[in-house]
C-alpha atoms as a PDB file:
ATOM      1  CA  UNK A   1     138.654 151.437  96.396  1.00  0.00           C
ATOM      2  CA  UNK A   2     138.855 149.263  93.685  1.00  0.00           C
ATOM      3  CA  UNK A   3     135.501 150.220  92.497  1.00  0.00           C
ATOM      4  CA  UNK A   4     136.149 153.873  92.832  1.00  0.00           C
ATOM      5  CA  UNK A   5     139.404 153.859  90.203  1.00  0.00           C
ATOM      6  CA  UNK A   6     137.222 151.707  87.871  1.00  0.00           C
ATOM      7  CA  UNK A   7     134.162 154.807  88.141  1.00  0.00           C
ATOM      8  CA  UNK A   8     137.118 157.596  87.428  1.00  0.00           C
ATOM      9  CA  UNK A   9     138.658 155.226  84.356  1.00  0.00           C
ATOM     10  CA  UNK A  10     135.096 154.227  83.040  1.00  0.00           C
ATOM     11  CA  UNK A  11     134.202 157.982  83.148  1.00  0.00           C
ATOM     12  CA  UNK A  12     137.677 159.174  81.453  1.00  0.00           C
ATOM     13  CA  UNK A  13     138.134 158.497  78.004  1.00  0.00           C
ATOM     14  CA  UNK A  14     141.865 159.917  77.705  1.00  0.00           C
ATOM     15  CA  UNK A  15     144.368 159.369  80.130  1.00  0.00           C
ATOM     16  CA  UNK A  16     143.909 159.310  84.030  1.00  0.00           C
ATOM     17  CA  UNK A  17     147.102 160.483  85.372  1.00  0.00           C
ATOM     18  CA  UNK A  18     148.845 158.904  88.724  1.00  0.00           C
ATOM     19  CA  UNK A  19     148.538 162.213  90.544  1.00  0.00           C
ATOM     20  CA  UNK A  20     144.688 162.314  89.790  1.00  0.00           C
ATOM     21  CA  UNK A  21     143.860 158.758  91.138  1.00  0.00           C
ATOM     22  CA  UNK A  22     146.382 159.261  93.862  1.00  0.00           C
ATOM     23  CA  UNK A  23     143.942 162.661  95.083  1.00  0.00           C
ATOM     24  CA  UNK A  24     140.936 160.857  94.421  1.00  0.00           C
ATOM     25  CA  UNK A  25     141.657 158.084  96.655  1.00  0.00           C
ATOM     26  CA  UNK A  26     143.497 160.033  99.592  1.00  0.00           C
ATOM     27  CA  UNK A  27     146.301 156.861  99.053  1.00  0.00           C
ATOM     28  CA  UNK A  28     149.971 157.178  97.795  1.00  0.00           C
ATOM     29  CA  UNK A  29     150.952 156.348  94.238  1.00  0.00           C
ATOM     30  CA  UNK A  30     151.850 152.947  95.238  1.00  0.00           C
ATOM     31  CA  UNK A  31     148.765 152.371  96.643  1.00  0.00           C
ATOM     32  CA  UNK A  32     147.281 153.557  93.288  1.00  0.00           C
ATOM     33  CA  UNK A  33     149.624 150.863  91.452  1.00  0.00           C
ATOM     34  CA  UNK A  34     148.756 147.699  93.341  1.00  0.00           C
ATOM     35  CA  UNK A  35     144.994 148.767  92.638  1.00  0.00           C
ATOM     36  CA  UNK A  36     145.920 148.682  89.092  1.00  0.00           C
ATOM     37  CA  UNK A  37     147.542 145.958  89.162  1.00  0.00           C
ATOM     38  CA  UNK A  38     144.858 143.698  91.174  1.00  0.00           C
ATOM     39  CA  UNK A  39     142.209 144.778  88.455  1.00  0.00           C
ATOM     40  CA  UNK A  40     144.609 143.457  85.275  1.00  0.00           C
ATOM     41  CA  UNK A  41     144.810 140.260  87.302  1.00  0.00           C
ATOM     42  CA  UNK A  42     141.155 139.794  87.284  1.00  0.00           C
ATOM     43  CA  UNK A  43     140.965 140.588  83.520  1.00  0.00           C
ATOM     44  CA  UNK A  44     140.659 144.511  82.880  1.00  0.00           C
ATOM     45  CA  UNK A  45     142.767 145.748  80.234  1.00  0.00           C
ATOM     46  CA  UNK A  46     144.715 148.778  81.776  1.00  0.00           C
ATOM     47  CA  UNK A  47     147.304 150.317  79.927  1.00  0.00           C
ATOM     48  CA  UNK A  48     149.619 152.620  81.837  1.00  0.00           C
ATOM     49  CA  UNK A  49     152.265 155.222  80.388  1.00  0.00           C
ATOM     50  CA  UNK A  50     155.355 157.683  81.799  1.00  0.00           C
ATOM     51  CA  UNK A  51     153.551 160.887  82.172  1.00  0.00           C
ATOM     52  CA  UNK A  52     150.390 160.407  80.951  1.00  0.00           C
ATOM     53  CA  UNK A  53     149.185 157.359  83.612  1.00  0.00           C
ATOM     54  CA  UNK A  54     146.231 154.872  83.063  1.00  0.00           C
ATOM     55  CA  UNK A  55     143.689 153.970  80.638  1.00  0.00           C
ATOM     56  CA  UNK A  56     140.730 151.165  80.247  1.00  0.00           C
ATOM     57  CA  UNK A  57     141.004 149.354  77.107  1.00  0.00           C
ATOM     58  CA  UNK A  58     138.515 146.667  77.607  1.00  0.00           C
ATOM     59  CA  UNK A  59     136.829 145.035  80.912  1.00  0.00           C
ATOM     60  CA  UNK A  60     136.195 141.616  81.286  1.00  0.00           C
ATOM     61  CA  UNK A  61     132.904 140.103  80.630  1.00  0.00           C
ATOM     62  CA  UNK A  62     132.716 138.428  84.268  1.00  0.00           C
ATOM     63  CA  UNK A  63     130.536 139.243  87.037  1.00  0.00           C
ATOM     64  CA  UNK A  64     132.996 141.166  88.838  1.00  0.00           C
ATOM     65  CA  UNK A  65     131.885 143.615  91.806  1.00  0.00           C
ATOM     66  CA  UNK A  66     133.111 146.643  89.914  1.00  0.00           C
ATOM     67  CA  UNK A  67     131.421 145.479  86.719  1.00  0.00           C
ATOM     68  CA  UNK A  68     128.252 144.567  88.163  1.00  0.00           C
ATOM     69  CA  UNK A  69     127.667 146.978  90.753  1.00  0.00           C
ATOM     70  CA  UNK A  70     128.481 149.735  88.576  1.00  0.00           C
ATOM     71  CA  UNK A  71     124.617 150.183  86.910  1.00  0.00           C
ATOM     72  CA  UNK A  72     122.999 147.906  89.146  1.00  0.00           C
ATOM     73  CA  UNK A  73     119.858 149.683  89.822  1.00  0.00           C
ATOM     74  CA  UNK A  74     118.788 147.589  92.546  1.00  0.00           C
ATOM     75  CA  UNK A  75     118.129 149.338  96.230  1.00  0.00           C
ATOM     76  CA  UNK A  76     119.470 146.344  98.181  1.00  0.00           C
ATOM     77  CA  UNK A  77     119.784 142.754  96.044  1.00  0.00           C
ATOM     78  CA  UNK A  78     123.699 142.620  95.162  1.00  0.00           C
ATOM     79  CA  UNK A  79     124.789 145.892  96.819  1.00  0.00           C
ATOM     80  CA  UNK A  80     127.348 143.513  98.525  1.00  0.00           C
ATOM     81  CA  UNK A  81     128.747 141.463  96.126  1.00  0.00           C
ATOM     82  CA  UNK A  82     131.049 138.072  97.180  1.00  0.00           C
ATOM     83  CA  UNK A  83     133.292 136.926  93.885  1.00  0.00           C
ATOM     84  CA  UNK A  84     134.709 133.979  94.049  1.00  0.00           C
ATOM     85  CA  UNK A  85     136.850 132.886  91.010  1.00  0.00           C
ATOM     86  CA  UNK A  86     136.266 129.332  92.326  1.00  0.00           C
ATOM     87  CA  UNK A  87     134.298 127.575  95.104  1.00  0.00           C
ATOM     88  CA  UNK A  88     132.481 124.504  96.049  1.00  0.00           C
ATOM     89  CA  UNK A  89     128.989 125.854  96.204  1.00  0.00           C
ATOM     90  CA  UNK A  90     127.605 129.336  96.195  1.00  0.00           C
ATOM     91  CA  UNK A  91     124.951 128.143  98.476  1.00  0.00           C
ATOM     92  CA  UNK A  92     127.327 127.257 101.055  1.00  0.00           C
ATOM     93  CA  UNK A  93     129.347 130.106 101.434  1.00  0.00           C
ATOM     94  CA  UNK A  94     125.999 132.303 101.134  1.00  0.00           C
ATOM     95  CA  UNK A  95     124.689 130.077 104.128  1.00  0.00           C
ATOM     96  CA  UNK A  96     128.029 130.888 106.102  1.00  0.00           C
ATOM     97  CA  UNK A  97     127.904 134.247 105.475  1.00  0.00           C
ATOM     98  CA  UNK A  98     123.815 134.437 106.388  1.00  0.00           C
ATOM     99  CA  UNK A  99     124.936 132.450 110.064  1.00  0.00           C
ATOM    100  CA  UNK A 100     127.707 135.265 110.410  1.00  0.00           C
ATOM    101  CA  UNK A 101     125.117 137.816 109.899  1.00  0.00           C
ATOM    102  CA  UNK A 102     125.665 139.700 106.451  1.00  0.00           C
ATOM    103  CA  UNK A 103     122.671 141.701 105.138  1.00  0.00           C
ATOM    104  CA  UNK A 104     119.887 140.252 103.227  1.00  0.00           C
ATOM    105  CA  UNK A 105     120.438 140.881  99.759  1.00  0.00           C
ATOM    106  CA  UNK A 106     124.115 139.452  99.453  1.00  0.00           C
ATOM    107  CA  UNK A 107     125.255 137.890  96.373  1.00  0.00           C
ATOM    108  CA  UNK A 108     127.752 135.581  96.270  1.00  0.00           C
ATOM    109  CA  UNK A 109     129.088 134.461  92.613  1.00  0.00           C
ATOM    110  CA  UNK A 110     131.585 131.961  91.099  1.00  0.00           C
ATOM    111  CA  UNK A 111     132.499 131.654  87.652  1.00  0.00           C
ATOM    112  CA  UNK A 112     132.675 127.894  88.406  1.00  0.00           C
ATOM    113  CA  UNK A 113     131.805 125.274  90.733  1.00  0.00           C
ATOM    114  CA  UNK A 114     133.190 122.485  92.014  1.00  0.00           C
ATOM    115  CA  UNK A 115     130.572 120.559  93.740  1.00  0.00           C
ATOM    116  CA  UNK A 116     127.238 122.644  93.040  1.00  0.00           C
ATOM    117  CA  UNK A 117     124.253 120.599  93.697  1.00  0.00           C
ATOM    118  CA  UNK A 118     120.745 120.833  92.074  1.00  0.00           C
ATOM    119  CA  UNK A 119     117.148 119.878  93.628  1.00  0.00           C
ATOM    120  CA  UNK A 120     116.571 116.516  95.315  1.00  0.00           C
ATOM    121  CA  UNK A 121     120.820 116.516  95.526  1.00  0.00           C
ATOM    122  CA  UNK A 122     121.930 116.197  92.164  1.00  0.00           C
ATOM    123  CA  UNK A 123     124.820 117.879  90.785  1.00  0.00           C
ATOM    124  CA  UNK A 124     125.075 120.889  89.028  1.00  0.00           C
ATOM    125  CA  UNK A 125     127.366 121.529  85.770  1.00  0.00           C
ATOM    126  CA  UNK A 126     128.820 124.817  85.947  1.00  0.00           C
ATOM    127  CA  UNK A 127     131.576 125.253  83.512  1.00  0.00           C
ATOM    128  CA  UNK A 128     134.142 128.139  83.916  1.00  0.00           C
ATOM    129  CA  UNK A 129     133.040 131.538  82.578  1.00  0.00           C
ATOM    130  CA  UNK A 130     130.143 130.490  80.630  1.00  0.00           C
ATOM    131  CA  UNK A 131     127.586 130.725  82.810  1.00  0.00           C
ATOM    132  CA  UNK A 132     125.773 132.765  85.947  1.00  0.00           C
ATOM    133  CA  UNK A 133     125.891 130.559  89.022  1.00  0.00           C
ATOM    134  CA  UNK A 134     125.044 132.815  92.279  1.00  0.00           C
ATOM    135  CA  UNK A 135     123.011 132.893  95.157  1.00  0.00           C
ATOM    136  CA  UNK A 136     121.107 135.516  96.853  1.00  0.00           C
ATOM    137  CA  UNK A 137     120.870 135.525 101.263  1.00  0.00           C
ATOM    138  CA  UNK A 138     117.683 136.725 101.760  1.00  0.00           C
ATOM    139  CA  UNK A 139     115.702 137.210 105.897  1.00  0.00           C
ATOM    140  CA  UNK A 140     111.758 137.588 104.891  1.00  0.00           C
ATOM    141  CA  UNK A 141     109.475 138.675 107.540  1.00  0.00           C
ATOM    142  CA  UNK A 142     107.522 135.275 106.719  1.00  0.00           C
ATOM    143  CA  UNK A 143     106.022 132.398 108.817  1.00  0.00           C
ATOM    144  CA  UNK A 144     108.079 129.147 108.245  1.00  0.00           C
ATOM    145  CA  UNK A 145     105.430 127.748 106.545  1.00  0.00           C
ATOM    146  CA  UNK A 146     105.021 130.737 103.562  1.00  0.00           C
ATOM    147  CA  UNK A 147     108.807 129.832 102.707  1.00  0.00           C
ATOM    148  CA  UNK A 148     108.105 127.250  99.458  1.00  0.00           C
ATOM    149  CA  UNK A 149     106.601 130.031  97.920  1.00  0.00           C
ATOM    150  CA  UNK A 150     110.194 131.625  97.375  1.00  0.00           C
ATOM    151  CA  UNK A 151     110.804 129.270  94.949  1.00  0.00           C
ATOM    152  CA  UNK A 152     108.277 130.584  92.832  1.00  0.00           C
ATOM    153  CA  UNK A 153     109.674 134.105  92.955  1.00  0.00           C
ATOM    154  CA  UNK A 154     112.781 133.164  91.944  1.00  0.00           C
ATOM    155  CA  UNK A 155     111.322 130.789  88.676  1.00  0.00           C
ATOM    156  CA  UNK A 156     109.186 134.338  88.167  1.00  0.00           C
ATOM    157  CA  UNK A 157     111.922 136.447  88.451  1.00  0.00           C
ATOM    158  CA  UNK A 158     114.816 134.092  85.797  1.00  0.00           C
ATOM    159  CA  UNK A 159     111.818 133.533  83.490  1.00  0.00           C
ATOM    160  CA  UNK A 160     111.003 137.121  83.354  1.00  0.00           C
ATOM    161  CA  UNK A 161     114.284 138.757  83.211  1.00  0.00           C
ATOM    162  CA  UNK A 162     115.871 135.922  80.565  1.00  0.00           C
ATOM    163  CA  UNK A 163     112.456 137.140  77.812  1.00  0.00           C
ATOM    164  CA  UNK A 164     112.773 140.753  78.470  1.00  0.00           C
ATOM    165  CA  UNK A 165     116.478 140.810  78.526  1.00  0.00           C
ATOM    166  CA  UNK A 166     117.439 138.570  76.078  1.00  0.00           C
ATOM    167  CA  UNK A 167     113.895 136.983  74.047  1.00  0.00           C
ATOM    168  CA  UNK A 168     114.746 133.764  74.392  1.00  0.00           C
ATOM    169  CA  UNK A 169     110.977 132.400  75.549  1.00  0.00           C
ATOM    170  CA  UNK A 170     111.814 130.796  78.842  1.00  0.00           C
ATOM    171  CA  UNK A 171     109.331 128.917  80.623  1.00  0.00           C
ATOM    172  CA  UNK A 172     108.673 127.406  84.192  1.00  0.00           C
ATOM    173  CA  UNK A 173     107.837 123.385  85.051  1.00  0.00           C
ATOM    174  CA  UNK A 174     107.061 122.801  88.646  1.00  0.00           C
ATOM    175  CA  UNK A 175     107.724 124.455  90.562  1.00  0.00           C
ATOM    176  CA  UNK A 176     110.949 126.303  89.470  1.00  0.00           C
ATOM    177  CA  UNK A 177     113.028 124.685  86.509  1.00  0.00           C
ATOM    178  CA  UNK A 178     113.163 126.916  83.847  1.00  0.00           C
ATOM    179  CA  UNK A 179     113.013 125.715  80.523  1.00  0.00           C
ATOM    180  CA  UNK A 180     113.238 126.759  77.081  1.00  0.00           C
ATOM    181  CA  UNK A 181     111.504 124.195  74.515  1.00  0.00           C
ATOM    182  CA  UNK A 182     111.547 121.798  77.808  1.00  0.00           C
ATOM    183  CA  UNK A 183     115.136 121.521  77.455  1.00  0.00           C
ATOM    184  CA  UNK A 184     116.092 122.817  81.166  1.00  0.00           C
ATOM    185  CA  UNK A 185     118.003 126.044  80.916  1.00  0.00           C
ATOM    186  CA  UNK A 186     118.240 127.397  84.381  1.00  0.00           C
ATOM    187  CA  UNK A 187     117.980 125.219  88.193  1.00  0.00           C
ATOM    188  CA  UNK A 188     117.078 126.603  91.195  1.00  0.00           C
ATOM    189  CA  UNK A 189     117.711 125.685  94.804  1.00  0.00           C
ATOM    190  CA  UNK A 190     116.427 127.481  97.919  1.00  0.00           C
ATOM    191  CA  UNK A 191     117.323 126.353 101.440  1.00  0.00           C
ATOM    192  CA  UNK A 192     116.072 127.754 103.910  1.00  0.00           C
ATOM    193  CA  UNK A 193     117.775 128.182 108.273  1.00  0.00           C
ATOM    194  CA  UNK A 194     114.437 128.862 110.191  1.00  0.00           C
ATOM    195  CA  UNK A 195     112.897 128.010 114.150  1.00  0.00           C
ATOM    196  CA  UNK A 196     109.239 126.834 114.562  1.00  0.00           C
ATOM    197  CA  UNK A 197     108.005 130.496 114.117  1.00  0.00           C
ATOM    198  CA  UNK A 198     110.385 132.581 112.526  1.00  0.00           C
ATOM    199  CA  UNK A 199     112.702 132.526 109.524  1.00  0.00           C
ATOM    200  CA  UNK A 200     116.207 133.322 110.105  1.00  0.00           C
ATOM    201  CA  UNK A 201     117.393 133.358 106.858  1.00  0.00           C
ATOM    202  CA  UNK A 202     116.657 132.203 103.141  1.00  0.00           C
ATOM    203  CA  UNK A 203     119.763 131.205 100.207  1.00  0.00           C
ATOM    204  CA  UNK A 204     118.153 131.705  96.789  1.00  0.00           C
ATOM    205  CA  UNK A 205     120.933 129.797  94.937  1.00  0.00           C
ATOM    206  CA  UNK A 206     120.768 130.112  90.937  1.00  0.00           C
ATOM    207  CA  UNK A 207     122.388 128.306  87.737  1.00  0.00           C
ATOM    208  CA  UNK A 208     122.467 129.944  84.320  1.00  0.00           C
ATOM    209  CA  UNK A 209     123.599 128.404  81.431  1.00  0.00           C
ATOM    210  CA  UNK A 210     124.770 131.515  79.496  1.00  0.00           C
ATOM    211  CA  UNK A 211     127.489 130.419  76.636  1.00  0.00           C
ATOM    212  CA  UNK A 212     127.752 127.103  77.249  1.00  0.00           C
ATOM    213  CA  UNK A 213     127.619 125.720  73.743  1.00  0.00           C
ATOM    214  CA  UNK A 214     125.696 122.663  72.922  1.00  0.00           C
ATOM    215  CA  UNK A 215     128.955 119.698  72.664  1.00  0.00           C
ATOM    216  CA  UNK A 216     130.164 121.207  75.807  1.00  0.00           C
ATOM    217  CA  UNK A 217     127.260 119.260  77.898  1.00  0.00           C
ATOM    218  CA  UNK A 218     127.944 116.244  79.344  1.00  0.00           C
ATOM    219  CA  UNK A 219     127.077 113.575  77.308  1.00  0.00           C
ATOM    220  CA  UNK A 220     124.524 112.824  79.736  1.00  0.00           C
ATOM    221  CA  UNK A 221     122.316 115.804  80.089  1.00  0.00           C
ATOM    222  CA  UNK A 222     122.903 116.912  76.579  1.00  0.00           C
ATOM    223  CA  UNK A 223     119.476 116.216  75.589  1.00  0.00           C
ATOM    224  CA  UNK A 224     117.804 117.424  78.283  1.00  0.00           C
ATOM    225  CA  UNK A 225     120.059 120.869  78.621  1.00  0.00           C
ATOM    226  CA  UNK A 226     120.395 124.135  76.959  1.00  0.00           C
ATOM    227  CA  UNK A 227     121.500 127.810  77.311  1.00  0.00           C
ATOM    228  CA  UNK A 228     120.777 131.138  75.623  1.00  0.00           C
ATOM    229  CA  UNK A 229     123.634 130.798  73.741  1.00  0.00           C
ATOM    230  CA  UNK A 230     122.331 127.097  72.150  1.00  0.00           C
ATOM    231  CA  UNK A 231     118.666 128.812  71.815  1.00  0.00           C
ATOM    232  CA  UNK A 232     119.384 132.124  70.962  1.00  0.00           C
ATOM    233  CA  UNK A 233     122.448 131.318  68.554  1.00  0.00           C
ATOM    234  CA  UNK A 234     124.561 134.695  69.530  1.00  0.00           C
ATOM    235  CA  UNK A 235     126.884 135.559  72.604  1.00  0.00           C
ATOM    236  CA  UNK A 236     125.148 137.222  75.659  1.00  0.00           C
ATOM    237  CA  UNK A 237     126.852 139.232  77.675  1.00  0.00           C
ATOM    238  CA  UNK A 238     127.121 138.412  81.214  1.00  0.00           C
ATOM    239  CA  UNK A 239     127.314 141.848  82.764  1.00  0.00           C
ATOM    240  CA  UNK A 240     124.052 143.208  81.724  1.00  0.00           C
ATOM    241  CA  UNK A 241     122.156 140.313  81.809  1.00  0.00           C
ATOM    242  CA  UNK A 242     123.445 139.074  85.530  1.00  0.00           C
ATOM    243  CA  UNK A 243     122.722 143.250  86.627  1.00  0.00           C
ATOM    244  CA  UNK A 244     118.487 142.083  85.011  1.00  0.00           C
ATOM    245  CA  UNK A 245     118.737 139.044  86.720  1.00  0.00           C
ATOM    246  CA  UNK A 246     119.357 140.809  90.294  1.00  0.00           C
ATOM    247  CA  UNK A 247     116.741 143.611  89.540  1.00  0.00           C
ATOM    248  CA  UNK A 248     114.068 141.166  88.181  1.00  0.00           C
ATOM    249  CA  UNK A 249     114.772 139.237  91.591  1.00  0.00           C
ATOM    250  CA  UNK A 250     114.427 142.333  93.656  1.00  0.00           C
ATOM    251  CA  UNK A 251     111.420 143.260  91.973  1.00  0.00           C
ATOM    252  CA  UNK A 252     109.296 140.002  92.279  1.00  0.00           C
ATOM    253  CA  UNK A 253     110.874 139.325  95.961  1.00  0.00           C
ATOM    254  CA  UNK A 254     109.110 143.103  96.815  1.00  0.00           C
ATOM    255  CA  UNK A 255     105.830 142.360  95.469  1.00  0.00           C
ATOM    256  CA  UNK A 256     105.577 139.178  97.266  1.00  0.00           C
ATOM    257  CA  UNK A 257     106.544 140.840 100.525  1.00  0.00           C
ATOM    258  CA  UNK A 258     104.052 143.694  99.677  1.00  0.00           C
ATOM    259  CA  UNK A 259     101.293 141.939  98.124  1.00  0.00           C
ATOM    260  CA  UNK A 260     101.431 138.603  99.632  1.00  0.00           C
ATOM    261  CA  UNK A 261     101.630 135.497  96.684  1.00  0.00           C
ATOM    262  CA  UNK A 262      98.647 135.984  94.484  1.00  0.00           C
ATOM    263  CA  UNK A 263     100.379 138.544  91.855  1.00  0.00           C
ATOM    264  CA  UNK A 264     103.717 135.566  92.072  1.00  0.00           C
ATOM    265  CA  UNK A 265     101.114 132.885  91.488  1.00  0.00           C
ATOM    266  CA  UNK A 266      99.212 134.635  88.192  1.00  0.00           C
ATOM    267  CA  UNK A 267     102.818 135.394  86.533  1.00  0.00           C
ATOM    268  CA  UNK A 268     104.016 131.715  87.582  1.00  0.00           C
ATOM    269  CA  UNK A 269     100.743 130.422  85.931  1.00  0.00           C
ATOM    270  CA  UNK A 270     101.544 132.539  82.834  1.00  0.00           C
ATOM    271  CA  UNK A 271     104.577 130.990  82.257  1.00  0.00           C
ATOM    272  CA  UNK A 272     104.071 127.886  83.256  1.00  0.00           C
ATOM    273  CA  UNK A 273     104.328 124.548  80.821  1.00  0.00           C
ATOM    274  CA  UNK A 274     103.074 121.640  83.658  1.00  0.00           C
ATOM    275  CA  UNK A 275      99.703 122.680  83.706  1.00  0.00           C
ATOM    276  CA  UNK A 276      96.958 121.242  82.075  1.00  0.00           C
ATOM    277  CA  UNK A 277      99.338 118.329  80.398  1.00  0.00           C
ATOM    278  CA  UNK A 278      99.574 114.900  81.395  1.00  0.00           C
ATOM    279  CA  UNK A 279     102.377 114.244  84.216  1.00  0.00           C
ATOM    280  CA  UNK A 280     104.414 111.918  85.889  1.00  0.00           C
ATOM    281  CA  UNK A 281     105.094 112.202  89.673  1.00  0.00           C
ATOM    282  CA  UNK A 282     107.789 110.539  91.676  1.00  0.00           C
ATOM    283  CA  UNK A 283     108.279 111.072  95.038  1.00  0.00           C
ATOM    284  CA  UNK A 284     110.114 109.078  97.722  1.00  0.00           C
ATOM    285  CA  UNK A 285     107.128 106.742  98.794  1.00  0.00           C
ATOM    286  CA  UNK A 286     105.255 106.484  95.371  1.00  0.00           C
ATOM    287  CA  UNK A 287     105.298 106.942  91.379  1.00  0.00           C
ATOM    288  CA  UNK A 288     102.173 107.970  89.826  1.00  0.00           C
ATOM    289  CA  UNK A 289     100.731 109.574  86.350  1.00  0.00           C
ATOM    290  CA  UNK A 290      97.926 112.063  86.417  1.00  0.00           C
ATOM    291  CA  UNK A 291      97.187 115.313  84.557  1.00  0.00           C
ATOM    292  CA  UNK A 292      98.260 118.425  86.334  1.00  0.00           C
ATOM    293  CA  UNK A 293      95.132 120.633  86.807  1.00  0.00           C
ATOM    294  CA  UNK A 294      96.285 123.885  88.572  1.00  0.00           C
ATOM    295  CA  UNK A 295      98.418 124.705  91.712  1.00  0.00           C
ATOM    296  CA  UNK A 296      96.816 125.942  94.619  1.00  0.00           C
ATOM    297  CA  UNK A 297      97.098 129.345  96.800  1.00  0.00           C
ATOM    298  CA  UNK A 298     100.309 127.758  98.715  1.00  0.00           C
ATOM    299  CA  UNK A 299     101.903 126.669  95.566  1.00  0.00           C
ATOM    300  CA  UNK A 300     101.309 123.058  95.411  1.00  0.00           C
ATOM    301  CA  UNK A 301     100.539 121.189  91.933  1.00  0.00           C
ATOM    302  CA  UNK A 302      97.286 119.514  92.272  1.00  0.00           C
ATOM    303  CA  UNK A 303      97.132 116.143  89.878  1.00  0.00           C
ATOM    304  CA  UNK A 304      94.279 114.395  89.200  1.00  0.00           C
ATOM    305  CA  UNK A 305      95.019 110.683  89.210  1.00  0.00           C
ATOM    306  CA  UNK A 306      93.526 108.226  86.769  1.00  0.00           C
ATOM    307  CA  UNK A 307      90.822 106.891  89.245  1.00  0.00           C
ATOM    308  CA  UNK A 308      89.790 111.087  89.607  1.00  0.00           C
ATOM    309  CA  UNK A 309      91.464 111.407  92.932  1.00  0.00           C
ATOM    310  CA  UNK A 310      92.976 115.122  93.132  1.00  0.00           C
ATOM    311  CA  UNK A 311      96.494 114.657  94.478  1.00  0.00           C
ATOM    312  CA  UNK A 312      98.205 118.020  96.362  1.00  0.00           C
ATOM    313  CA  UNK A 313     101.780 118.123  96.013  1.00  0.00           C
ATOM    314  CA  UNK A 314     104.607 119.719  97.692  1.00  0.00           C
ATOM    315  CA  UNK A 315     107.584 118.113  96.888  1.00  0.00           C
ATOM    316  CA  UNK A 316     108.751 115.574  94.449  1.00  0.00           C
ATOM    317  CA  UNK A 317     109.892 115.335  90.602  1.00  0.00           C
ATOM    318  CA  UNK A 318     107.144 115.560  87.614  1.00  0.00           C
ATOM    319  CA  UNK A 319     108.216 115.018  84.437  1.00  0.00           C
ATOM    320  CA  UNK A 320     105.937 115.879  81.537  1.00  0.00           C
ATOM    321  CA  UNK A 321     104.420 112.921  79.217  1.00  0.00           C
ATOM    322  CA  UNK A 322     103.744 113.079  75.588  1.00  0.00           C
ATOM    323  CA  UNK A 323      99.700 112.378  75.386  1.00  0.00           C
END
């Protein structure tokens, strides 16, 4: 309902009267009221006058449901929308959500988390309002064993929809950190709730740096982070760029399903900054260097050692090395 008085204020540029909302709604004025004033709690500017009623001054950049939804022109990626001001992880209340059996394509967004955790358990900085941190619940009609490639998607999808939407030139190390001059701009963590043959469901969980300017880093990642704001040098909006982000998503998460992973695999190549450059490999038996030659149909890097052995790997860290 919520949504609905946003679409008749948004559409209105004078005054929306009481009576008019009241109608529209089927509710009583005081229904209409508590509406009102639930939106101005989560940011929109609504001014309100005797005998003339409402009217939207400003909305709040924030990845609201009425914001976002409204101009989303996805068919199914973010049509339910969970915002949460706050919350530990969006990956875990996406997974609770998936086991009580919400539809594939739920979004569930924070403006901030608490404990958000990156690949191989790391944390995650996600500072309040200044970035995108969601996650996407997702049930592919995959074998278990097709499931890495997800990953990929997703690195396709942020890459893609961060250069068309905003130009900064974002690029992909292996197998989904997104980067921008290899300072990492964007993490990416899928889990994934599956049997021996059959997927139940997939959490696509994603972190944006967005405004986070370049002091606000901890001093520890400060070198090795960025966000559009740092590389671009102007304010993005949220809104627009969080609506891309879902459609991109959609988009690439289709074409896999449709056309299996080669078309995935050519884009991921495209953007991709690990290939053909000297690497570093650590995984939890063994460290190695090696040059990464090419990843292969399943989405494994292949790294040729310095003895010429070819290496095939599926999981582990690689950082690049200066030659």
């Amino acid at each position: 309902m919520k949504i609905r008085i946003l679409e008749i204020l948004k559409s209105t540029p004078d005054w929306v009267s009481g009576e008019t909302l009241r109608r529209a709604m089927g509710v009583s004025r005081t229904a209409v009221w508590k509406h009102i004033r639930t939106l101005r709690e989560e940011g929109y500017n609504i001014e309100a006058r005797p005998n003339l009623g409402y009217r939207l001054l400003q909305a709040p950049d924030a990845p609201l449901p009425g914001e976002v939804i409204t101009g989303l022109s996805t068919a199914f990626i973010g049509r339910r929308l969970e915002y949460v001001p706050e919350l530990s992880s969006t990956n875990e209340l996406a997974t609770r959500l998936a086991r009580d059996g919400c539809p594939a394509g739920t979004v569930v967004v924070t403006e901030t988390q608490t404990g958000g955790k990156g690949r191989l358990g790391r944390a995650w900085f996600s500072p309040r309002d200044k970035g995108l941190w969601f996650t996407v619940v997702l049930r592919p009609p995959v074998n278990p064993a097709e499931t890495p490639q997800l990953t990929m998607v997703a690195a396709v999808a942020v890459a893609t929809a961060v250069r068309d939407h905003t130009g900064v030139p974002a690029d992909i190390k292996w197998p989904n950190d997104i980067l921008v001059r290899e300072r990492k701009l964007c993490g990416i963590l899928v889990e994934l709730n599956a049997e021996m043959d059959r997927v139940n469901f997939m959490v696509a969980g994603m972190g944006l740096n967005v405004n986070v300017a370049r002091r606000e880093f901890p001093p520890e990642i400060r070198s090795a982070a960025t966000s559009l704001l740092a590389e671009s040098g102007e304010y993005i909006p949220r809104v627009p760029l969080f609506r891309a982000l879902l459609k991109s998503f959609e988009d690439w998460y289709c074409l896999w399903l449709d056309q299996g992973f080669a078309p995935i695999l050519r884009r991921w190549r495209e953007l991709c900054i690990t290939l053909d450059c000297p690497v570093t490999v650590h995984t939890l038996r063994e460290s190695y260097s090696g040059y990464a030659v090419d990843v292969d149909d399943t989405g494994a890097l292949l790294v040729r050692t310095a003895s010429g052995r070819i290496e095939r790997l599926l999981a582990g860290e690689v950082s690049l090395r200066k030659s």
